[in-house]
Protein backbone atom coordinates (compact mmCIF):
# COMPACT_ATOMS: atom_id res chain seq x y z
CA UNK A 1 -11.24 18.69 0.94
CA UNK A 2 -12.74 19.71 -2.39
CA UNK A 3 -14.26 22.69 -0.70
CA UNK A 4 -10.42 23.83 0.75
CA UNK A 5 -9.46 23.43 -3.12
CA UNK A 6 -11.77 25.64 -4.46
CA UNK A 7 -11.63 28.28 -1.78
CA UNK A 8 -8.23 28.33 -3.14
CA UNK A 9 -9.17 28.82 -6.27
CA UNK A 10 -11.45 31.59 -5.63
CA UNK A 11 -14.61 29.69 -6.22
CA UNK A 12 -17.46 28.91 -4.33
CA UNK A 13 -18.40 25.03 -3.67
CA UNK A 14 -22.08 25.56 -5.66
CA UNK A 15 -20.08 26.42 -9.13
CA UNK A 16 -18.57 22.57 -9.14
CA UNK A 17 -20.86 19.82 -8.63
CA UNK A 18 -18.90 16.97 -6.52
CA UNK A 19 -20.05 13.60 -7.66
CA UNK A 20 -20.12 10.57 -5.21
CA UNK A 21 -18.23 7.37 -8.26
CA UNK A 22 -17.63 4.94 -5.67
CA UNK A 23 -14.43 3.10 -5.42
CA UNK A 24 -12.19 2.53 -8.28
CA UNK A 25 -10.84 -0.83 -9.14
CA UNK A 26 -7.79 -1.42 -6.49
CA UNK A 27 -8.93 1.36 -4.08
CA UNK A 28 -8.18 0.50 -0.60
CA UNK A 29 -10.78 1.39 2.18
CA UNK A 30 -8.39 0.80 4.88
CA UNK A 31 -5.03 0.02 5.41
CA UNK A 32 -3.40 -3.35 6.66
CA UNK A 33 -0.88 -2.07 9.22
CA UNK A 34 -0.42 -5.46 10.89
CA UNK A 35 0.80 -8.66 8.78
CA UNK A 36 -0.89 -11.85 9.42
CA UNK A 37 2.73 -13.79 10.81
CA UNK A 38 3.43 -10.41 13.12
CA UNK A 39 2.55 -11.54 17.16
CA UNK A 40 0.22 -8.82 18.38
CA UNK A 41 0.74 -7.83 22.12
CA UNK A 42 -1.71 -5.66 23.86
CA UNK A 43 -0.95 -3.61 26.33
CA UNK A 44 -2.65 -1.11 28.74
CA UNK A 45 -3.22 1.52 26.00
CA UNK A 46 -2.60 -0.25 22.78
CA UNK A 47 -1.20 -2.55 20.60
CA UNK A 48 2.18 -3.46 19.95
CA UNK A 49 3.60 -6.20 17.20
CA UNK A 50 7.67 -7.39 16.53
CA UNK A 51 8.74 -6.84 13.67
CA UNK A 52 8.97 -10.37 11.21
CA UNK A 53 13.11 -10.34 11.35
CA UNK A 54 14.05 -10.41 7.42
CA UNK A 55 17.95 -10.90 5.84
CA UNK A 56 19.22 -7.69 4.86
CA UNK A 57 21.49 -8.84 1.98
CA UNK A 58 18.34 -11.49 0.62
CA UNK A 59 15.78 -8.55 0.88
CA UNK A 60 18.63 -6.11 -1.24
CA UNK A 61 19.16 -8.89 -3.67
CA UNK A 62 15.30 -9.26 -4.06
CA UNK A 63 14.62 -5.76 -4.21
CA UNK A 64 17.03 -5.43 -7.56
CA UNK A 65 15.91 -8.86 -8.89
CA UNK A 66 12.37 -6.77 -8.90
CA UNK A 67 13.71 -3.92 -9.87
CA UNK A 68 15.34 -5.71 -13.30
CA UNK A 69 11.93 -7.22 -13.62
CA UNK A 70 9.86 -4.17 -13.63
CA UNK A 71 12.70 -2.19 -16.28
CA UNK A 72 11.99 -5.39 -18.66
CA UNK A 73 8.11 -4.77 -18.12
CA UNK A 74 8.05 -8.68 -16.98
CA UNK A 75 4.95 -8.45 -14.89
CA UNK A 76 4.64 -12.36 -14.32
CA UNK A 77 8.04 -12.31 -12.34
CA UNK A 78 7.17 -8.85 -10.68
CA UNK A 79 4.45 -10.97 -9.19
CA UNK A 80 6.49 -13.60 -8.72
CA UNK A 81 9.36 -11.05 -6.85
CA UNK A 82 6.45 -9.79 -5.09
CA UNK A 83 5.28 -12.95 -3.55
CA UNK A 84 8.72 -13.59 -2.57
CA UNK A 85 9.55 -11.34 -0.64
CA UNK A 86 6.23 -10.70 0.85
CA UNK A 87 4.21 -14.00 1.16
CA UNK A 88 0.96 -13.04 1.76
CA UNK A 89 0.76 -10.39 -0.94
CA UNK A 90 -2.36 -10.28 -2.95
CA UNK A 91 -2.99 -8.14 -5.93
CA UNK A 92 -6.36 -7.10 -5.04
């Protein structure tokens, strides 16, 4: 990718040294796209999960209760929202 950029750029990769930091506090290496409570069904070709049904007016509700938190910079009860509505949240 950093070579596309600088091609851009009209550079050539040797004028920028790329340096290998490792990962940054929080940085995912993957991506969680099945929950824990979701039933995974395989099938011939691949898997296949149902969704975990959720209340729409709750979820709304919850969804303003963290958006109120997060205007007041109240980071305990973001958290707290967070683990609400999402049980198995983790902040790492």
């Amino acid at each position: 990718m950093g070579g596309k950029i600088f091609k851009t750029q009209g550079r050539a990769l040797e004028e920028i040294p790329i340096v290998y930091t490792g990962v940054r506090p929080g940085e995912k290496l993957y991506e969680e796209l099945i929950l824990e409570d979701e039933k995974l069904t395989k099938t011939d070709n691949m898997f296949i999960t149902k969704p975990i049904p959720i209340d729409d007016d709750i979820f709304t509700a919850q969804l303003k209760e963290l958006g109120r938190a997060a205007k007041h910079s109240d980071k305990s009860r973001v958290m707290t929202i967070l683990h609400k509505i999402v049980p198995n949240y983790t902040s790492e």
